[in-house]
C-alpha atoms as a PDB file:
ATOM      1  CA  UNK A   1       0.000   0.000   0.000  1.00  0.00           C
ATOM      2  CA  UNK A   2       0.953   3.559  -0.654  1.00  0.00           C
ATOM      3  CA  UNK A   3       2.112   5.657   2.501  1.00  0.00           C
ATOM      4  CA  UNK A   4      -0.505   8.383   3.586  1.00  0.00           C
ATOM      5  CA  UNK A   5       1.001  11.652   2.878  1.00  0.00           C
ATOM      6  CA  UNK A   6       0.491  15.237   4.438  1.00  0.00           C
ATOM      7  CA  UNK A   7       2.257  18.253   2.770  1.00  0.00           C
ATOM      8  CA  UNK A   8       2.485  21.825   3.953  1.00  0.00           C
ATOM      9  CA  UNK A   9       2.860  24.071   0.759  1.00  0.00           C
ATOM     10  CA  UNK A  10       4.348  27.584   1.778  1.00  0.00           C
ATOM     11  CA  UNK A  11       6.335  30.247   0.573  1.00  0.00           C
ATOM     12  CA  UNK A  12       6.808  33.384  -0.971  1.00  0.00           C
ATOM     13  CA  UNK A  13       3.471  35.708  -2.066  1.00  0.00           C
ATOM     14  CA  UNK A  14       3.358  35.542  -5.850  1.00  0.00           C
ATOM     15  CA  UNK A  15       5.839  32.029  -6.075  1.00  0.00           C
ATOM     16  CA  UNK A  16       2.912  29.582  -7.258  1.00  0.00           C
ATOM     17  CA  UNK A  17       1.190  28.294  -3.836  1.00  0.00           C
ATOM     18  CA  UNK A  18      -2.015  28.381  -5.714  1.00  0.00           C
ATOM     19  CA  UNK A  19      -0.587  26.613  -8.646  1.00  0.00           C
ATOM     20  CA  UNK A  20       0.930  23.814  -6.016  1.00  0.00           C
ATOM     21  CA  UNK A  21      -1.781  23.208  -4.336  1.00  0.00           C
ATOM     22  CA  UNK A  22      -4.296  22.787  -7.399  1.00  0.00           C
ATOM     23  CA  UNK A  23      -1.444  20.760  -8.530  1.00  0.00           C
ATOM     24  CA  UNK A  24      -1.930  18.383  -5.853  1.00  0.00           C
ATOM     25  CA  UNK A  25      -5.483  18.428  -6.263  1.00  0.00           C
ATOM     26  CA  UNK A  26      -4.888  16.487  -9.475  1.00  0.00           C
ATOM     27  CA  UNK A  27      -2.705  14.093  -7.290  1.00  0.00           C
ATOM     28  CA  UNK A  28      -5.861  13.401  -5.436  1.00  0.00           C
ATOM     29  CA  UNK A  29      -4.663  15.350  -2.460  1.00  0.00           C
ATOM     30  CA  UNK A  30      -7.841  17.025  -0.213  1.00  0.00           C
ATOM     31  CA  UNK A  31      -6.163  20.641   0.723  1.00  0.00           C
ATOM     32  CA  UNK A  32      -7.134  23.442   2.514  1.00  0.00           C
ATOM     33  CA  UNK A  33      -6.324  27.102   2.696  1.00  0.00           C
ATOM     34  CA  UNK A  34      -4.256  28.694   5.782  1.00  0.00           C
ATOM     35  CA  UNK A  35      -5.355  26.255   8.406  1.00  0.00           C
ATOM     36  CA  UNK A  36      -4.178  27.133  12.102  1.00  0.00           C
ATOM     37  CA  UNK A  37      -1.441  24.923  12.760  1.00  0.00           C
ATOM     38  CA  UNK A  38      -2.925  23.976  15.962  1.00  0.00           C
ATOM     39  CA  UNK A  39      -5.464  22.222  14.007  1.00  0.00           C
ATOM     40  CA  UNK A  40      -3.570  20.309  11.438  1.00  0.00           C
ATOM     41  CA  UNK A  41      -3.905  17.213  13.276  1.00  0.00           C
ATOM     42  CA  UNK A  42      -7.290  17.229  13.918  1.00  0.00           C
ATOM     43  CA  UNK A  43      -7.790  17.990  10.327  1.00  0.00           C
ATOM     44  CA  UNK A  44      -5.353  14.612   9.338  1.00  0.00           C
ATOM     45  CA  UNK A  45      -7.248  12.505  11.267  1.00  0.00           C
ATOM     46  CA  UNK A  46     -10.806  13.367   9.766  1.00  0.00           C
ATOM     47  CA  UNK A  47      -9.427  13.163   6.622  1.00  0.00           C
ATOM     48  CA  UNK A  48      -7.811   9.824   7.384  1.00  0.00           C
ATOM     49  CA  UNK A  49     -10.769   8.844   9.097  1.00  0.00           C
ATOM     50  CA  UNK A  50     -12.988   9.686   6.469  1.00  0.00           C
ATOM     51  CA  UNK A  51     -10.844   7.970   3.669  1.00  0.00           C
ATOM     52  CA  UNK A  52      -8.688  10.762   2.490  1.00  0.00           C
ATOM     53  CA  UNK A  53      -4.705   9.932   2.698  1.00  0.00           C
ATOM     54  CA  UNK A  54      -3.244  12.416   0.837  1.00  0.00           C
ATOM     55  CA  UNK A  55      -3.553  15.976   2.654  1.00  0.00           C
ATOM     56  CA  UNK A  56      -2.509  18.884   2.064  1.00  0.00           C
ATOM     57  CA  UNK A  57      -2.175  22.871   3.898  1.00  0.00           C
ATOM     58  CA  UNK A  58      -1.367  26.100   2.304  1.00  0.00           C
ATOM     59  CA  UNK A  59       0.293  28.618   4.447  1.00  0.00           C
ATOM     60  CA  UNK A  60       2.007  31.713   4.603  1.00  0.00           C
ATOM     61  CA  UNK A  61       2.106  32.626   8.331  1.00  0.00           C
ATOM     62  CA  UNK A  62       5.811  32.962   9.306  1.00  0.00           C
ATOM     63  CA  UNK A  63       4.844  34.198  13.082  1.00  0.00           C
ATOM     64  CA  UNK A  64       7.168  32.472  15.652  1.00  0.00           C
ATOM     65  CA  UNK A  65       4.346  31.275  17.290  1.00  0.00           C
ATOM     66  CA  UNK A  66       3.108  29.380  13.908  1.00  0.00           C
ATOM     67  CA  UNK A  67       6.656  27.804  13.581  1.00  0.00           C
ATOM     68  CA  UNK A  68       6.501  26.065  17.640  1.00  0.00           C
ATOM     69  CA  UNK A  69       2.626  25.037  16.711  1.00  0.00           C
ATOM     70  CA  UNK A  70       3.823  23.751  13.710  1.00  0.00           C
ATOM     71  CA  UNK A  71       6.761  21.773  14.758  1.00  0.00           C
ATOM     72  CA  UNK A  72       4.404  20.076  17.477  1.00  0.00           C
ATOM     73  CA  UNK A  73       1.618  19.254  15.012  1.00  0.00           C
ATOM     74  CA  UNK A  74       3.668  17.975  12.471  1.00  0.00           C
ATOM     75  CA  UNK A  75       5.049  15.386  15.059  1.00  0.00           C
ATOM     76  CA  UNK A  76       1.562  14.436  16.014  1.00  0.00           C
ATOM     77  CA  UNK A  77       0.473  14.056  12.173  1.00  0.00           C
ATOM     78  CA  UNK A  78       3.501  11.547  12.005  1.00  0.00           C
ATOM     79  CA  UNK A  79       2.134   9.513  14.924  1.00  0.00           C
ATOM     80  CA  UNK A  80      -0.489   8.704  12.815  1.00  0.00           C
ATOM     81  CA  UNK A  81       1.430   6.991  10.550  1.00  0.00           C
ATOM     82  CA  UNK A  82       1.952  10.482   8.104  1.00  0.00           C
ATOM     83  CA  UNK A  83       4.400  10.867   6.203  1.00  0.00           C
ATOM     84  CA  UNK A  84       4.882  14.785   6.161  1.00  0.00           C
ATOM     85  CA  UNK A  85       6.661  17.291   3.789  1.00  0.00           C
ATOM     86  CA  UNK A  86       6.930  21.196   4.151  1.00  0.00           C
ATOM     87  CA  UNK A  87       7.441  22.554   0.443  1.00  0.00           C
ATOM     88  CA  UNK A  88       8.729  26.005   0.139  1.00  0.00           C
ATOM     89  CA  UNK A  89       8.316  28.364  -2.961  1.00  0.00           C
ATOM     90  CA  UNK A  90      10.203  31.282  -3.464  1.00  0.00           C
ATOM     91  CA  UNK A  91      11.384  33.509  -6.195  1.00  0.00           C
ATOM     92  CA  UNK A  92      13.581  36.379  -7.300  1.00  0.00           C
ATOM     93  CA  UNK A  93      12.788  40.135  -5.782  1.00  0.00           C
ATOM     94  CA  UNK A  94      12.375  41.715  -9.289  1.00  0.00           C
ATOM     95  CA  UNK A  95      10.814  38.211 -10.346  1.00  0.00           C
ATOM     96  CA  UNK A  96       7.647  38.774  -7.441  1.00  0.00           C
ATOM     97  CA  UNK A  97       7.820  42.313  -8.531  1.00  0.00           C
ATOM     98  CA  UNK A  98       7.085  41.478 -11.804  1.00  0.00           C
ATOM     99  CA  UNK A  99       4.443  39.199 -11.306  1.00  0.00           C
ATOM    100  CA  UNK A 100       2.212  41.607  -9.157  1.00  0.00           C
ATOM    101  CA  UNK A 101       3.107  44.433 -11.490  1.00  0.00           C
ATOM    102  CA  UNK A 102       1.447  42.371 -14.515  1.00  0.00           C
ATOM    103  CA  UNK A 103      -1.470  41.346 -11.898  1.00  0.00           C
ATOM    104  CA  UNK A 104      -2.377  44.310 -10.730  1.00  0.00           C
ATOM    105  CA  UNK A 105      -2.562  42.495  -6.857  1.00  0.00           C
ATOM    106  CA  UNK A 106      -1.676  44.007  -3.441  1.00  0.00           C
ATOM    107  CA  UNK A 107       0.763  42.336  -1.503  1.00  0.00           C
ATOM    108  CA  UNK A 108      -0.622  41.175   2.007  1.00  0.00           C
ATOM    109  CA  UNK A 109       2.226  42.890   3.532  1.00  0.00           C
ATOM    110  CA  UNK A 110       2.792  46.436   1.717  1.00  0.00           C
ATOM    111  CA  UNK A 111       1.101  48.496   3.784  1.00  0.00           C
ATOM    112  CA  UNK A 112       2.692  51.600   2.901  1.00  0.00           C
ATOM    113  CA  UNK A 113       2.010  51.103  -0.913  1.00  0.00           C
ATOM    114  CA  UNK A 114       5.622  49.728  -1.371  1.00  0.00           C
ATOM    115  CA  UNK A 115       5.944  46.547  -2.950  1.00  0.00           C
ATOM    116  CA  UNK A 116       9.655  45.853  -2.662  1.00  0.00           C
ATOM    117  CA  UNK A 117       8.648  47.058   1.350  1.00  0.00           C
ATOM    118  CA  UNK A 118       6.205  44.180   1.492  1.00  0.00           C
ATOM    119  CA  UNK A 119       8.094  41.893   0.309  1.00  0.00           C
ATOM    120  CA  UNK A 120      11.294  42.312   2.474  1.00  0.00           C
ATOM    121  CA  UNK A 121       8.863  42.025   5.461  1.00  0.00           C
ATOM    122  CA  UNK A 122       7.747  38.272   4.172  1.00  0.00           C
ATOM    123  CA  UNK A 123      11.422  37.231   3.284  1.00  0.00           C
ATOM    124  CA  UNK A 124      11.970  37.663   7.040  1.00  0.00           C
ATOM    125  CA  UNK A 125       8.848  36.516   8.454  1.00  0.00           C
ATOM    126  CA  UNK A 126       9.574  33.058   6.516  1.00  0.00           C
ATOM    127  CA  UNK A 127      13.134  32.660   6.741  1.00  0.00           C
ATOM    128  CA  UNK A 128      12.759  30.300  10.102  1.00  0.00           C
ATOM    129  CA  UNK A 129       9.955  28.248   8.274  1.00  0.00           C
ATOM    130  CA  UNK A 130      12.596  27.869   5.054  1.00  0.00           C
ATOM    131  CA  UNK A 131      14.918  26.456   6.481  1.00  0.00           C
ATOM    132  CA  UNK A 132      12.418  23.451   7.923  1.00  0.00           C
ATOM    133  CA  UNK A 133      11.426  23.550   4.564  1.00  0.00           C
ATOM    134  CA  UNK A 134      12.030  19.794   3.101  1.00  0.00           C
ATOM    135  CA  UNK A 135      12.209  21.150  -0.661  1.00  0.00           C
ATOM    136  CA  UNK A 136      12.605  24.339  -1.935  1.00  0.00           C
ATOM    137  CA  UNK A 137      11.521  25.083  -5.393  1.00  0.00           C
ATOM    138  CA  UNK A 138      13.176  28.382  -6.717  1.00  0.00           C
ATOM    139  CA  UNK A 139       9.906  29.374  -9.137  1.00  0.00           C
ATOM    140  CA  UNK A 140      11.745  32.714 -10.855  1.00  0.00           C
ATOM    141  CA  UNK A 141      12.483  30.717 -14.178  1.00  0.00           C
ATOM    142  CA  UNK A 142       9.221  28.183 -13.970  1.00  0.00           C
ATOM    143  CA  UNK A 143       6.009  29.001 -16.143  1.00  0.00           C
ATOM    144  CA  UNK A 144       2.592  27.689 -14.888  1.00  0.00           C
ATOM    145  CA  UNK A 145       2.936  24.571 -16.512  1.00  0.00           C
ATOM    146  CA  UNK A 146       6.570  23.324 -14.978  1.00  0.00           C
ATOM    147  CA  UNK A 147       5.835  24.254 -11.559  1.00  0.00           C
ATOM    148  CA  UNK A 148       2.674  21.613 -12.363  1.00  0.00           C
ATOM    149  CA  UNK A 149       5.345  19.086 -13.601  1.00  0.00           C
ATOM    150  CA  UNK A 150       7.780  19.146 -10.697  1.00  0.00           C
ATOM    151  CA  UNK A 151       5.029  18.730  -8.390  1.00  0.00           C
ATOM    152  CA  UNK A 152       3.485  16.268 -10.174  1.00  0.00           C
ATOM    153  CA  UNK A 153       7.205  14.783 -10.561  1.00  0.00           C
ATOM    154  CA  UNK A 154       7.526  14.917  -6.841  1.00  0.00           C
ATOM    155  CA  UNK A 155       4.673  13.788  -5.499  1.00  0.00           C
ATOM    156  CA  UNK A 156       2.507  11.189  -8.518  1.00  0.00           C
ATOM    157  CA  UNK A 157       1.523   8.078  -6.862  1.00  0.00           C
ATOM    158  CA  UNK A 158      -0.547   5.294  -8.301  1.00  0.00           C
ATOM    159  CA  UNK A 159      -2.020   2.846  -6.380  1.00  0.00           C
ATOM    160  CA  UNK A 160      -2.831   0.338  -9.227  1.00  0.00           C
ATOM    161  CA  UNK A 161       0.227   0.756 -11.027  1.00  0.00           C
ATOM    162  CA  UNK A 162      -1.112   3.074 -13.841  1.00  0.00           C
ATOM    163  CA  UNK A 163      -0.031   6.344 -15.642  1.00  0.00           C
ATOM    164  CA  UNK A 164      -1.218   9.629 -13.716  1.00  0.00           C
ATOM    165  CA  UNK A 165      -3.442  11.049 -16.586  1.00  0.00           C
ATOM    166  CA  UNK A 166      -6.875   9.915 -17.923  1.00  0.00           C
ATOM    167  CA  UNK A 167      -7.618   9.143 -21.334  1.00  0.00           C
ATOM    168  CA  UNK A 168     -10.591   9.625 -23.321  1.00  0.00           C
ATOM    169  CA  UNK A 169     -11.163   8.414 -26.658  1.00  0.00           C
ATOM    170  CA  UNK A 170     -13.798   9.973 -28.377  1.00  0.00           C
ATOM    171  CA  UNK A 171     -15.849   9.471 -31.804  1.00  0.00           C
ATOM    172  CA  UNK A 172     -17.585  11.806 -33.778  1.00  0.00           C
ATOM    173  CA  UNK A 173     -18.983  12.719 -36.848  1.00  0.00           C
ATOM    174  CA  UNK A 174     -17.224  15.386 -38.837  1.00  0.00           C
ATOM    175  CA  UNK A 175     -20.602  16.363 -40.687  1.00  0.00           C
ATOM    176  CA  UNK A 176     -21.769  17.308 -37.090  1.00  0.00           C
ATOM    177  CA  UNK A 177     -18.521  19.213 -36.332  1.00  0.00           C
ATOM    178  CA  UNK A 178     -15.073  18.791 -34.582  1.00  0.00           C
ATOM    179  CA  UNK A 179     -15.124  18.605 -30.597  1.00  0.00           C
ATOM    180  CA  UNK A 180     -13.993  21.531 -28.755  1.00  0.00           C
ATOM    181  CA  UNK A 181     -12.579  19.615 -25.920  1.00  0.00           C
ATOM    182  CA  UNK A 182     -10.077  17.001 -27.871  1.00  0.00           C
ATOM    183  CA  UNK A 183      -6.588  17.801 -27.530  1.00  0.00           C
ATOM    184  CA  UNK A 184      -5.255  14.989 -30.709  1.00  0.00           C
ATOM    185  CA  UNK A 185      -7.497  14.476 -33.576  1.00  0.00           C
ATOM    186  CA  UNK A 186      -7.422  11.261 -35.885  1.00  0.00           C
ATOM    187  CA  UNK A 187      -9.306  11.389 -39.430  1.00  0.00           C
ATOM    188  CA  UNK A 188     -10.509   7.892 -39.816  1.00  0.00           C
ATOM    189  CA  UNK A 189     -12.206   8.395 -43.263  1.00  0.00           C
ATOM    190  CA  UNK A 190      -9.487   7.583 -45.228  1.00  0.00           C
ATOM    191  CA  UNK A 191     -10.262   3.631 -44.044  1.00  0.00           C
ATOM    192  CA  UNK A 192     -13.134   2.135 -46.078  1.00  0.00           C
ATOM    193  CA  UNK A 193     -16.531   2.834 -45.769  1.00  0.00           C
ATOM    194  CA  UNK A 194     -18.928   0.466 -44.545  1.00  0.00           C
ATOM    195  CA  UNK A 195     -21.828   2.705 -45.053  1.00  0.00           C
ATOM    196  CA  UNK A 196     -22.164   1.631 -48.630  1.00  0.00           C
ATOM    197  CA  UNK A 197     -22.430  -2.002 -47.636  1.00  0.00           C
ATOM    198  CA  UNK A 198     -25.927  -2.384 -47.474  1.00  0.00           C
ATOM    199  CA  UNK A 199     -25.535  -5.571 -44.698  1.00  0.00           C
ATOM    200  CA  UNK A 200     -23.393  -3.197 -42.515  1.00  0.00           C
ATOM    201  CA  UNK A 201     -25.358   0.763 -43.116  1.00  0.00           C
ATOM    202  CA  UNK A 202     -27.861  -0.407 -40.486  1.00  0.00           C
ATOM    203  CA  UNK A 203     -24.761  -1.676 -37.763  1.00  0.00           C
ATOM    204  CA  UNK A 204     -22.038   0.336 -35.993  1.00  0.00           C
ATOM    205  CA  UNK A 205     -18.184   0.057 -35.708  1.00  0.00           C
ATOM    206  CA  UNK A 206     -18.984  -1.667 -32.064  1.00  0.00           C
ATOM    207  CA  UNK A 207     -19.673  -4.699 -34.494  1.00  0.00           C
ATOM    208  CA  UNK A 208     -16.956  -7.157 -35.405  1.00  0.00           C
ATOM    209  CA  UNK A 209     -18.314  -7.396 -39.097  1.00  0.00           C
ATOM    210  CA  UNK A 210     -18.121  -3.520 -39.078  1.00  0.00           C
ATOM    211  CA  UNK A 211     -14.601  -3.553 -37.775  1.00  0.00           C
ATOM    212  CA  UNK A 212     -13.311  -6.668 -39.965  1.00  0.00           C
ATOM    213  CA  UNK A 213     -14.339  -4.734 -43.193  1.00  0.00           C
ATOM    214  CA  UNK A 214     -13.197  -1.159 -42.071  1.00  0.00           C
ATOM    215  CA  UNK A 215      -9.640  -2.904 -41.116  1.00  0.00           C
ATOM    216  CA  UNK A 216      -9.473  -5.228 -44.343  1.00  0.00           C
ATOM    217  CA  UNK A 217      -6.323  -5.264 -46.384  1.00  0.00           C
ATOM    218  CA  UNK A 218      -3.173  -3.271 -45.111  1.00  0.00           C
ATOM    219  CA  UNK A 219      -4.217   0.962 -45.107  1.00  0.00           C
ATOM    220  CA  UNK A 220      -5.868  -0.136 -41.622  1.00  0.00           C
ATOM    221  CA  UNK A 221      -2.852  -1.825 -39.673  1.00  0.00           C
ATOM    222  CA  UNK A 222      -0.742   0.427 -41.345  1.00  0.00           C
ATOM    223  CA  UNK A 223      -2.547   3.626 -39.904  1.00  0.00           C
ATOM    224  CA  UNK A 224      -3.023   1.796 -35.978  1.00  0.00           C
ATOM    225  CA  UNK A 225       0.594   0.719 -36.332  1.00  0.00           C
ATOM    226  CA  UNK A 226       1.617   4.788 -37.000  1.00  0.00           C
ATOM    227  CA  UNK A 227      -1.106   6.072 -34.181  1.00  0.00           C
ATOM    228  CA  UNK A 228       0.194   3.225 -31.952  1.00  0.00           C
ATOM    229  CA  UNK A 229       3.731   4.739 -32.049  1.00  0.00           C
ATOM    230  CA  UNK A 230       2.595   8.394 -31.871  1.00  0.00           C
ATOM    231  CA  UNK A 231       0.798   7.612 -28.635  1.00  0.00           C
ATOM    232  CA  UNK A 232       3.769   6.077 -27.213  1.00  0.00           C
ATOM    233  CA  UNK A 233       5.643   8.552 -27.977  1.00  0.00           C
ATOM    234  CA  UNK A 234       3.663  11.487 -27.055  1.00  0.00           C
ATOM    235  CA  UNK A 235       1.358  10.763 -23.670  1.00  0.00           C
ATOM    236  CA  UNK A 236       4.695  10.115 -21.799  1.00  0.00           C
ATOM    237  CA  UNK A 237       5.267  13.628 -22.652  1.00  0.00           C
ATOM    238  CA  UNK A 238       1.775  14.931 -21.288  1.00  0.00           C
ATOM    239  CA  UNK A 239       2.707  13.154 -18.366  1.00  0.00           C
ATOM    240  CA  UNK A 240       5.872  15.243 -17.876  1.00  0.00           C
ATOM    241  CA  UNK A 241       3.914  18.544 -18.520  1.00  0.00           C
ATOM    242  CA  UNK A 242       1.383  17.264 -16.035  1.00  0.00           C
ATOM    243  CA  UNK A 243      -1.703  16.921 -17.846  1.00  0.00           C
ATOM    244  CA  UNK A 244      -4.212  14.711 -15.893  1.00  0.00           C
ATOM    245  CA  UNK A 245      -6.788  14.386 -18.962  1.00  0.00           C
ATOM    246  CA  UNK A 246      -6.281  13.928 -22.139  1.00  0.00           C
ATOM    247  CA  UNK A 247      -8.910  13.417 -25.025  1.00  0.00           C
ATOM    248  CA  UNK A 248      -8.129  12.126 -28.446  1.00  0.00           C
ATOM    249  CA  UNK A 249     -10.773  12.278 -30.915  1.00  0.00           C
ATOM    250  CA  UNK A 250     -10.892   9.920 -34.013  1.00  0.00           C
ATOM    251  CA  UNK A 251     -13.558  11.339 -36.458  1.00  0.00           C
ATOM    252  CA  UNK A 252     -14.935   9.658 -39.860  1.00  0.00           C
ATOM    253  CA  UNK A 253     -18.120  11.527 -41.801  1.00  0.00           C
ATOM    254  CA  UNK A 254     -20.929  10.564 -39.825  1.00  0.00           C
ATOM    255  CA  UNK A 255     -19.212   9.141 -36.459  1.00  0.00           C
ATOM    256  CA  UNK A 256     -20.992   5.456 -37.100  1.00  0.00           C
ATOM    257  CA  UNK A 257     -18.666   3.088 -38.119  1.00  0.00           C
ATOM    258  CA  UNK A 258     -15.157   3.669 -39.033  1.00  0.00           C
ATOM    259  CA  UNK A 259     -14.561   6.053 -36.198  1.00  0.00           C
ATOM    260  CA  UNK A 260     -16.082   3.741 -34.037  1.00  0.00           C
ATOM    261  CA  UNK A 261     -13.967   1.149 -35.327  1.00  0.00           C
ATOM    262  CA  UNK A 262     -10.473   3.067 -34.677  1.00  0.00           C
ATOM    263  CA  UNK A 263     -11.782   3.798 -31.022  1.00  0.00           C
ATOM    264  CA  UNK A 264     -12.068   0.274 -30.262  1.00  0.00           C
ATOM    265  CA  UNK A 265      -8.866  -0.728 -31.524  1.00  0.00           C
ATOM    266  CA  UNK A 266      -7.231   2.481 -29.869  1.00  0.00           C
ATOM    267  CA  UNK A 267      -8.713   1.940 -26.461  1.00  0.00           C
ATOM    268  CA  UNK A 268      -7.804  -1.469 -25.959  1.00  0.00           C
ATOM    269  CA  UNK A 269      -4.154  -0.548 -27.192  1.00  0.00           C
ATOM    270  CA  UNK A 270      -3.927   1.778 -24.349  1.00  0.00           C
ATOM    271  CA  UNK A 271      -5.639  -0.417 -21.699  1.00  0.00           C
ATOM    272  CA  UNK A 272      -2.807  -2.723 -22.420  1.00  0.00           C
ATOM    273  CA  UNK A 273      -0.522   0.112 -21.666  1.00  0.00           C
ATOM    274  CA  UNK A 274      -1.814   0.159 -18.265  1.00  0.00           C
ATOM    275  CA  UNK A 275      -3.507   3.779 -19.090  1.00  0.00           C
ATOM    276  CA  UNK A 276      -6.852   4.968 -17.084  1.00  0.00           C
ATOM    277  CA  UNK A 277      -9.118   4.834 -20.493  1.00  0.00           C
ATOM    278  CA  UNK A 278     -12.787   5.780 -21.267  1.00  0.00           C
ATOM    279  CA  UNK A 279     -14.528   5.467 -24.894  1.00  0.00           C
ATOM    280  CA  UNK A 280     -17.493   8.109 -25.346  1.00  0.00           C
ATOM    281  CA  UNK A 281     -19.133   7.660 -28.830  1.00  0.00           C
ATOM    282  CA  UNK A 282     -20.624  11.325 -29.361  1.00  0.00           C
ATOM    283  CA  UNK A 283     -22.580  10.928 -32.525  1.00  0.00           C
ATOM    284  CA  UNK A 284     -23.117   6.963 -32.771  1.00  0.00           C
ATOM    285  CA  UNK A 285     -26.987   7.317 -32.426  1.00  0.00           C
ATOM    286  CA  UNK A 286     -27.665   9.762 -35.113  1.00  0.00           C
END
């Protein structure tokens, strides 16, 4: 079994504790929001009791009295059977400068209007909790999207073995238009056509007659074979960037048949892969 798991994100105003947390969201981590320490524990071990293993606090209280209430109820979480973690995020100065410049934000602690004030006044506040900090991640030179991958680096777990990300293999008609929400597109209408078939119009690429004519002759395995490779070359990649979701459409002209087909093949592919995957046929009905 996988170790329960309690981690304290913290940091610098402006370094990406809302992007770390909503990170481990996607890790399956319950989290709140700037929790006294003094309840931490009793926070844990609801959550434990109630199912949740993964936990997770942000906070950016650097008072001493924090730091002692914090040290004490971090060795409580451990006594029931925690692991625990303190992440820190900080940045440049000119970096955090920059970042409420562009958004226009007041920082908690520039009272006097001065930014560069406010943020001297944090530094020292959180210097004490820094250096408990188990990790520091220096966000200056991170965008959105890496701070989600070294999180999702540091902390994916997967009970069942699998991939963290979620696939979705959706079929559609082109003649009823291209999904908004699919991220890879596949055109299966260069495959042939069972529509014309009059045994096969009336069935649907869930059929193994359907699928045996729309994958006759080589164009068929030829085009899996190439998709096959793309996907192992690319969802690894996802994974790096931290997607949780992906959708991959696979479209022919009315969504019935040969799209249907390609699905089927392309789903169990991936199942075999060990990857979390749903089918959803959008336009098989019509």
């Amino acid at each position: 079994m996988n170790a329960k798991e309690f981690v304290l994100i913290t940091g610098m105003s402006g370094a990406g504790k809302t992007i770390a947390i909503k990170s481990l969201e996607d890790l399956n981590f319950f989290w709140v929001d700037n929790l006294p320490p003094s309840l931490i524990p009793t926070f844990v071990q609801l959550c434990s009791t109630s199912g949740f293993n993964r936990v997770a606090v942000a906070a950016d209280d650097g008072a001493n009295s924090f730091l002692s209430e914090l040290q004490v109820s971090l060795e409580t979480v451990r006594e029931y059977n925690f692991n625990t973690q303190i992440i820190f995020l900080d940045a440049p100065d000119e970096i955090l400068v920059r970042r409420y410049s562009e958004t226009y934000r007041k920082h908690p602690l520039a009272s006097s209007g001065r930014l560069l004030d406010g943020i001297e006044k944090e530094r020292k506040k959180l210097r004490e909790i820094r250096g408990l900090a188990d990790i520091v991640i220096d966000t200056g030179d991170l965008k959105r999207g890496d701070l989600k991958e070294e999180i999702t680096r540091l902390f994916f777990q997967s009970e069942d073995g699998s991939p963290p990300i979620m696939i979705t293999i959706l079929s559609f008609g082109y003649k009823f238009g291209i999904p908004l929400d699919v991220d890879l597109v596949f055109d299966a209408r260069v495959l042939p056509n069972p529509f014309y078939d009059p045994n096969l119009q009336c069935k649907d690429g869930t059929d193994e007659s359907v699928r045996q004519f729309v994958f006759r002759g080589d164009d068929g395995r030829i085009l899996l074979d190439n998709i096959y490779q793309l996907l192992e070359f690319i969802i690894p990649l996802y994974i790096r960037r931290g997607k949780s979701h992906l959708t991959i459409g696979v479209g022919c002209t009315g969504g019935r048949h040969r799209s249907v087909a390609v699905t089927t093949r392309l789903a169990q592919f991936l199942k075999e892969k060990n990857y979390q995957t749903f089918i959803n046929h959008r336009d098989i009905k019509k």
